[in-house]
Protein backbone atom coordinates (compact mmCIF):
# COMPACT_ATOMS: atom_id res chain seq x y z
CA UNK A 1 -114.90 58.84 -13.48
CA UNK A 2 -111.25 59.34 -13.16
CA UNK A 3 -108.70 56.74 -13.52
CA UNK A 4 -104.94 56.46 -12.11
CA UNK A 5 -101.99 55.82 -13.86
CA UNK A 6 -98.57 55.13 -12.99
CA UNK A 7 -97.65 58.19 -15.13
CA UNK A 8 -99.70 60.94 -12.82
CA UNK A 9 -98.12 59.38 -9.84
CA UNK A 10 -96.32 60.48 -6.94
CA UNK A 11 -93.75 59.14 -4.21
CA UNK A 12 -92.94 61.05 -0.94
CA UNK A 13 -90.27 60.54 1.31
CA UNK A 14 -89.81 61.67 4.68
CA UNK A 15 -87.39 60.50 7.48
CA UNK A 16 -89.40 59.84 11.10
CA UNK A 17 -87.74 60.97 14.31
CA UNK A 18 -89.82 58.01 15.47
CA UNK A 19 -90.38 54.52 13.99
CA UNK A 20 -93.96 53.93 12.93
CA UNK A 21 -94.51 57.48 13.67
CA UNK A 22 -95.58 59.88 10.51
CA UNK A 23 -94.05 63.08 10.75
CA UNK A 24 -95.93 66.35 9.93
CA UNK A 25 -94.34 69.10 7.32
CA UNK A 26 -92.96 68.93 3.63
CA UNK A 27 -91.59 65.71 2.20
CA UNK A 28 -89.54 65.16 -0.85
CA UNK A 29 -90.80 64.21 -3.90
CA UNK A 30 -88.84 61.26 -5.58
CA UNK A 31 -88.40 60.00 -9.15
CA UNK A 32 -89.23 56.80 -9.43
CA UNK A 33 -89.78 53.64 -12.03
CA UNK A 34 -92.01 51.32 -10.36
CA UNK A 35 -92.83 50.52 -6.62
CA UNK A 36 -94.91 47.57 -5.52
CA UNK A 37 -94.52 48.45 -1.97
CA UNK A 38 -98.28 47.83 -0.41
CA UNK A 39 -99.88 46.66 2.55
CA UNK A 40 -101.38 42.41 2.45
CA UNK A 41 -103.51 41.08 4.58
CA UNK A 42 -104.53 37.62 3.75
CA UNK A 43 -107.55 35.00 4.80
CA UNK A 44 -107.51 31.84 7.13
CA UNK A 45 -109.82 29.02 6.24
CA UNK A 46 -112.33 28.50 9.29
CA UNK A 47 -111.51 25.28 11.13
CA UNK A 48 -114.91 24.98 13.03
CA UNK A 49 -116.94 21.54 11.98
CA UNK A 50 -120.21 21.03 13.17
CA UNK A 51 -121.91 23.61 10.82
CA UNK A 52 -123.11 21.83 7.55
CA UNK A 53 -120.79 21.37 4.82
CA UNK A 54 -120.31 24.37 3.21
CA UNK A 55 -117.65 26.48 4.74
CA UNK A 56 -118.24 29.48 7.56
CA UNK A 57 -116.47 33.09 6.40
CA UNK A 58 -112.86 33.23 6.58
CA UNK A 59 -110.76 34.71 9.12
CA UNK A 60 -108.60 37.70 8.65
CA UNK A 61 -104.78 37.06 9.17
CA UNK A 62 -101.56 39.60 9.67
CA UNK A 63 -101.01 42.24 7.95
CA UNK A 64 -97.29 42.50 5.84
CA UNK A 65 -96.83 45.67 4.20
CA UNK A 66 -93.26 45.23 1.86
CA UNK A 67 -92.43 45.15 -1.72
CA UNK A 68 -89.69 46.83 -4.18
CA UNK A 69 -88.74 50.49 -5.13
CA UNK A 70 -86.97 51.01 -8.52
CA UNK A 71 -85.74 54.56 -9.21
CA UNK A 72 -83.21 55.87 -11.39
CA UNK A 73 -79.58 56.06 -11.02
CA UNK A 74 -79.31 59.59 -9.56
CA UNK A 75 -76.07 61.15 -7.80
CA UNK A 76 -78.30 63.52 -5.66
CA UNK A 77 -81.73 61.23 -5.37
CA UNK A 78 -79.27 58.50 -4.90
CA UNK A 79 -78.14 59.47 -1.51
CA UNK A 80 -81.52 59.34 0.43
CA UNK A 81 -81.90 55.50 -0.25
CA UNK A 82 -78.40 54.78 0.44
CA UNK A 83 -79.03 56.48 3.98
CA UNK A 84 -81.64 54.38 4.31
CA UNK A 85 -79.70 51.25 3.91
CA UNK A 86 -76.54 52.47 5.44
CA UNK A 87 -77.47 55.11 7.99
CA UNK A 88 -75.76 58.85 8.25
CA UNK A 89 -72.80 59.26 5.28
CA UNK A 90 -69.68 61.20 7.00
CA UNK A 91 -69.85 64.39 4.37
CA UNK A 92 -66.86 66.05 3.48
CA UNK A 93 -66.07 69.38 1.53
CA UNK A 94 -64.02 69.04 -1.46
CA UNK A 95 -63.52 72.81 -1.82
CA UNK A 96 -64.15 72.91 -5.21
CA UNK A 97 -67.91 72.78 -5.44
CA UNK A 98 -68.42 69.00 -4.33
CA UNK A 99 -68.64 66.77 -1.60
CA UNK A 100 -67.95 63.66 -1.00
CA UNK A 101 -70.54 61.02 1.47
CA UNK A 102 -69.15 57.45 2.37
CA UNK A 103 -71.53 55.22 3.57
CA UNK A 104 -70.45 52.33 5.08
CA UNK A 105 -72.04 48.35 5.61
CA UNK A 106 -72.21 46.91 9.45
CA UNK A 107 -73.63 50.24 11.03
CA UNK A 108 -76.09 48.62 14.07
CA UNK A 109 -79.04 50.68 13.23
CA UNK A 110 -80.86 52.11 10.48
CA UNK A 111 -83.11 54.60 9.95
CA UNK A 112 -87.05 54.73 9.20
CA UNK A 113 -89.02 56.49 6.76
CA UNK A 114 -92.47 57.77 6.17
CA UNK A 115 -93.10 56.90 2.37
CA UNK A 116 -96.21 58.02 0.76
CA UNK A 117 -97.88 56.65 -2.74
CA UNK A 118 -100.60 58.79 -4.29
CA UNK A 119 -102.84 58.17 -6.91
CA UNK A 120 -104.40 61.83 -7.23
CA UNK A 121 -107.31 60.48 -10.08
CA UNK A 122 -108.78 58.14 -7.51
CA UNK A 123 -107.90 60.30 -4.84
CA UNK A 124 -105.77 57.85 -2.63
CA UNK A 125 -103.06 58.49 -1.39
CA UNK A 126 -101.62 55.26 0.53
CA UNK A 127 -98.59 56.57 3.21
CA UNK A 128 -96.55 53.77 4.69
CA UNK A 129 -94.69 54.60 8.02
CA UNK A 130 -91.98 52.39 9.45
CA UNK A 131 -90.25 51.93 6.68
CA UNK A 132 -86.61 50.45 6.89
CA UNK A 133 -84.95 49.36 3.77
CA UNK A 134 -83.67 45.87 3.49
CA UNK A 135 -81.19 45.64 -0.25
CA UNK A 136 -80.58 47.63 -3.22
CA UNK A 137 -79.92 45.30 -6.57
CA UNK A 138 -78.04 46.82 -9.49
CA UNK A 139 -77.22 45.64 -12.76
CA UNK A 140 -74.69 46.75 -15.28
CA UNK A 141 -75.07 46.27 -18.67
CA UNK A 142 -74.10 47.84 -22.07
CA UNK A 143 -76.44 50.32 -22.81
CA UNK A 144 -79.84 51.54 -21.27
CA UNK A 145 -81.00 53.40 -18.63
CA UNK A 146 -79.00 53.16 -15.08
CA UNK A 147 -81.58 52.51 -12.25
CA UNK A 148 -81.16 50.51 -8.81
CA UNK A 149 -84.20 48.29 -7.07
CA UNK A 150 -84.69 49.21 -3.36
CA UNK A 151 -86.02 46.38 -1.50
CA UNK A 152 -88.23 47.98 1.58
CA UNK A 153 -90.04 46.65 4.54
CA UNK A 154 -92.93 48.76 5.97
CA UNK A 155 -94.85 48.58 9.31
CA UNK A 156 -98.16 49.53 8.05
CA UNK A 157 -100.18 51.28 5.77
CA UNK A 158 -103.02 54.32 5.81
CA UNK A 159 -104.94 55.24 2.73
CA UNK A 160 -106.21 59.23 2.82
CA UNK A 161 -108.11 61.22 0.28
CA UNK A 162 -105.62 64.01 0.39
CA UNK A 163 -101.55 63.82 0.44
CA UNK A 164 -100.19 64.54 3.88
CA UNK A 165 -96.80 65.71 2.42
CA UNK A 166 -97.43 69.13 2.67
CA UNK A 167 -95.52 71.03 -0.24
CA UNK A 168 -93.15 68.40 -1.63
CA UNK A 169 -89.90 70.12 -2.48
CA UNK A 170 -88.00 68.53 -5.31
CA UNK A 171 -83.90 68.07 -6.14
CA UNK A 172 -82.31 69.12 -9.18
CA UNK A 173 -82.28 65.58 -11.41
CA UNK A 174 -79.49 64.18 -13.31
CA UNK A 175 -80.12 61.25 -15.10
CA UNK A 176 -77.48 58.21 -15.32
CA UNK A 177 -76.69 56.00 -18.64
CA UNK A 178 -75.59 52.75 -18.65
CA UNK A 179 -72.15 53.54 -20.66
CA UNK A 180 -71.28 55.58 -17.79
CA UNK A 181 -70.38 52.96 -15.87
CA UNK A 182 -67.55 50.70 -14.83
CA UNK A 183 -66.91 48.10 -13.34
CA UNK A 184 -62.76 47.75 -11.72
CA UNK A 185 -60.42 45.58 -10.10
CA UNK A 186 -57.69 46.32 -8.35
CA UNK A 187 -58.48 49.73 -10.18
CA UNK A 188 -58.05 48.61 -13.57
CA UNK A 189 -60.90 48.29 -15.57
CA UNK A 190 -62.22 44.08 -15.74
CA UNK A 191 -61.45 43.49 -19.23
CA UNK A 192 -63.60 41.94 -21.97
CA UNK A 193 -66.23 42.63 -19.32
CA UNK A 194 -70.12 42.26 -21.02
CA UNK A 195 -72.23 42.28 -18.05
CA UNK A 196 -72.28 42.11 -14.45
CA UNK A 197 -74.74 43.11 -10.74
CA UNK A 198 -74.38 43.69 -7.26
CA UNK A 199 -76.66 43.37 -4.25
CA UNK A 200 -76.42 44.39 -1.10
CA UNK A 201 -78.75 42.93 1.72
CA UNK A 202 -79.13 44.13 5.40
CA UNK A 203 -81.18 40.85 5.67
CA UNK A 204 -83.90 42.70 7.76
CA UNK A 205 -85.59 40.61 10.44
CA UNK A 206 -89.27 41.32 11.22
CA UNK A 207 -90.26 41.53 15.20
CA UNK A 208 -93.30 39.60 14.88
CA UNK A 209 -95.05 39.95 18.21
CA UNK A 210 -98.63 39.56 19.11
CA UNK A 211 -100.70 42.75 18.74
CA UNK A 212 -104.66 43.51 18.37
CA UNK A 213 -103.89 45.55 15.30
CA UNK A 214 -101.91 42.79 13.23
CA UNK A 215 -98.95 45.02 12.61
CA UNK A 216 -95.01 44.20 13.73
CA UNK A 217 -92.79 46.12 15.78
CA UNK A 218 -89.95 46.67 13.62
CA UNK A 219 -87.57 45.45 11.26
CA UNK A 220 -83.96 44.96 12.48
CA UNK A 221 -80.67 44.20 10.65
CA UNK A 222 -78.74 41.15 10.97
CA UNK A 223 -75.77 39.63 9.30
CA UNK A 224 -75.15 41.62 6.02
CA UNK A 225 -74.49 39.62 2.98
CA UNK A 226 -72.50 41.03 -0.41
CA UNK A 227 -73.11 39.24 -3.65
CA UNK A 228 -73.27 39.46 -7.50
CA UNK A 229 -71.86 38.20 -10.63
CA UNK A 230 -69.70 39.25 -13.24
CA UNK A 231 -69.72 37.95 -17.04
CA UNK A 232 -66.56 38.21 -19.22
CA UNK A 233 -65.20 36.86 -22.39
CA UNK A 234 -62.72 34.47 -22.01
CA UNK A 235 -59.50 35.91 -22.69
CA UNK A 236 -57.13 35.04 -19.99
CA UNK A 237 -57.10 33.06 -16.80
CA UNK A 238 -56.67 36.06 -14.53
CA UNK A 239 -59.75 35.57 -12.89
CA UNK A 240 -60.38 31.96 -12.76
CA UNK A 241 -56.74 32.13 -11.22
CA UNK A 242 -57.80 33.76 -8.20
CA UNK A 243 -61.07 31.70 -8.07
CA UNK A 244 -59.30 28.13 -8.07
CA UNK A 245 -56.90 29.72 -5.31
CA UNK A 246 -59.46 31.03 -3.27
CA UNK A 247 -57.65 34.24 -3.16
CA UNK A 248 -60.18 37.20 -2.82
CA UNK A 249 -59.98 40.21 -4.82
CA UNK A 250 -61.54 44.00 -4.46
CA UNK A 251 -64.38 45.07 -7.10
CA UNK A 252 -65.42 48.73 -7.44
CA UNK A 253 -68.97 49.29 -9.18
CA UNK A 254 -69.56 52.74 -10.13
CA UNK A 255 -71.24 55.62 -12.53
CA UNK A 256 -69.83 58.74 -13.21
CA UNK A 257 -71.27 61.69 -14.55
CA UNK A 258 -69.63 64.82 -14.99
CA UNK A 259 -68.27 65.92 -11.65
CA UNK A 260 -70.46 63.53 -9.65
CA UNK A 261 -70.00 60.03 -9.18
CA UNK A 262 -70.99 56.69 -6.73
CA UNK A 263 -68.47 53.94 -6.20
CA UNK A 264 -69.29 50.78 -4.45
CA UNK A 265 -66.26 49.40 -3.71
CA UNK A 266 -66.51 45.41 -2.06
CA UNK A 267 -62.97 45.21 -0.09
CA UNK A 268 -62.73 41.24 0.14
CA UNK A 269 -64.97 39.57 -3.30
CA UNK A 270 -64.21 35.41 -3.04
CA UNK A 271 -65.20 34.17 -6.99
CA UNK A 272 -66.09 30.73 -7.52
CA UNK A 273 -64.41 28.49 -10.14
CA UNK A 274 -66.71 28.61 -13.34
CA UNK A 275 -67.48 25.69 -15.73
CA UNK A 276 -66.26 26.86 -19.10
CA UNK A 277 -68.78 25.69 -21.74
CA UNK A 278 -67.93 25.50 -25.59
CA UNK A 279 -71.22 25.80 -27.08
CA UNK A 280 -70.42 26.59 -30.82
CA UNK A 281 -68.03 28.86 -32.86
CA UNK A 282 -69.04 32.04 -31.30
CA UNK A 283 -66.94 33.48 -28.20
CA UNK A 284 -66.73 31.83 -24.83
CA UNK A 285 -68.13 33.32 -21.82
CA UNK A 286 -66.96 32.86 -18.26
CA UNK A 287 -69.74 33.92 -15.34
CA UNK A 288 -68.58 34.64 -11.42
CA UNK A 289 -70.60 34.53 -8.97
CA UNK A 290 -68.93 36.08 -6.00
CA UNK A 291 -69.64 36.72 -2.19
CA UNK A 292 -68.12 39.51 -0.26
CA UNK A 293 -66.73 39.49 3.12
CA UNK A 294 -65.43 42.08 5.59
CA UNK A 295 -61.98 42.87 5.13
CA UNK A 296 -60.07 43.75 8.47
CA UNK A 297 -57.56 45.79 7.02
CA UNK A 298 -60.49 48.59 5.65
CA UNK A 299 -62.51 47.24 8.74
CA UNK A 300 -65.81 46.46 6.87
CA UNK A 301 -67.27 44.59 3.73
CA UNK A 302 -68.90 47.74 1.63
CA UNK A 303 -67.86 51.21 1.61
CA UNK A 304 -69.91 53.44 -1.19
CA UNK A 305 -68.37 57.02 -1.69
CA UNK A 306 -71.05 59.49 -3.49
CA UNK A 307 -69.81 62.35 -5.15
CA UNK A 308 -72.24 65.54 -6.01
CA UNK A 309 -73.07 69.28 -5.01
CA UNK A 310 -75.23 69.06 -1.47
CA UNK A 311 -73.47 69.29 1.63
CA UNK A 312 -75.33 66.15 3.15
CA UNK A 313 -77.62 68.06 5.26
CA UNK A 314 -80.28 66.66 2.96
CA UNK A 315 -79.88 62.78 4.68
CA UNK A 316 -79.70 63.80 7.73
């Protein structure tokens, strides 16, 4: 008898022309970490007395099909989820063999996805339709492997004995590092800088409604939210300047590689006033935790600019 493993499988990814909908043809095969995205259906206790102590079978409840997607930092990969989270990047030719997509927070509607998790040993092969993607987490750190966690939010899941992505096609992959990031303000490098993470959240709201087959109707965006936190050695009171003043400041969180890149720049970042702790002889550490906000002058809170070699007709 055969037995899966997380290292024979797959992930499939396929944008629908209509939510819930599956569509037919070739997906695209993503690299991935983990994923715990997976269809729950949980049991209600029978209320009905009059039938002897012990307990009548439970009832079945809702169904809630959600969970997390961590893939590697990627410049080409990359752009699928963001157009999940963002909607449609406006692409523009660099002339010199790159492109450049921005994607930009506040758009009114997002797309949905057909994503597909096989386990060929089994066979199963488990594809999730309506799928809208609610956050993306990242953390930077000093060394390691660059990767981001995709929060997603399905409609519904159908297990088949065969994969229904036809013949996966594939990207050329281009793996990030750790030390090839930054994190800026004001375009200068945050010095003594030892850690720091950003999430983005399109707060997704599920349409609950009554149906026969327990499954909701969508998942829509509501009021964005921008937050994270920065750690840094205390050096200088820069920083802790700007938080006692309540005077916001613009972060840029970004990898480069080569000629590619993604920037996440947050326009408007409000830092709270930190408790500085003395805790022995070593060095003192100073930790923001900041909100963003829309700034009016750029006309939104988030603007990410990828940098890499397709000409964006890939996330459409």
């Amino acid at each position: 008898m055969s037995r899966a493993y997380g290292s024979s499988a797959t992930l499939l990814l396929k944008r629908e022309t209509t939510y819930g909908t599956s569509p037919s043809g070739n997906f695209i095969q993503m690299p991935f970490n983990s994923v715990s995205l997976g269809s729950e259906q949980g049991l209600i206790d029978d209320p009905v007395l009059g039938q002897g102590r012990d307990p009548l079978a439970p009832l079945q409840d809702v169904i809630s099909d959600e969970g997390d997607i961590m893939v590697p930092m990627d410049p080409r990969y990359l752009g699928l989820w963001l157009t999940g989270l963002f909607g449609d990047p406006t692409s523009t030719d660099n002339l010199d063999g790159t492109f450049d997509h921005v994607f930009v927070s506040g758009v009114d509607a997002l797309p949905s996805y057909s994503l597909e998790v096989g386990m060929a040993q089994a066979p199963a092969f488990f594809m999730h339709a309506g799928v809208v993607l609610n956050s993306i987490a990242l953390d930077f750190q000093r060394s390691g492997a660059a990767a981001v966690t995709i929060n997603a939010i399905a409609q519904g899941e159908t297990r088949n004995g065969t994969s229904q992505g036809g013949t996966p096609s594939t990207l050329a992959f281009n793996r990030i590092s750790q030390f090839q990031g930054s994190i800026k303000k004001a375009g200068a490098a945050v010095a003594n800088l030892t850690s720091g993470s950003l999430t983005y959240s399109n707060n997704l709201e599920k349409i609950e409604t009554i149906r026969s087959d327990g499954l909701i109707d969508g998942a829509d965006p509501t009021v964005a939210s921008l937050s994270g936190r920065i750690d840094v050695r205390f050096s200088d009171t820069t920083l802790i300047d700007a938080a006692t003043s309540g005077t916001p400041v613009d972060l840029e969180f970004g990898y480069t590689v080569g000629t590619s890149s993604v920037m996440f720049t947050a326009h408007e970042v409000y830092l709270p006033k930190p408790k500085l702790a003395v805790e022995g002889p070593g060095g003192i550490q100073a930790s923001f935790d900041f909100q963003g906000a829309k700034n009016e002058a750029a006309g939104r809170m988030l603007t990410v600019t990828l940098v890499n070699d397709l000409d964006g007709t890939v996330y459409a």
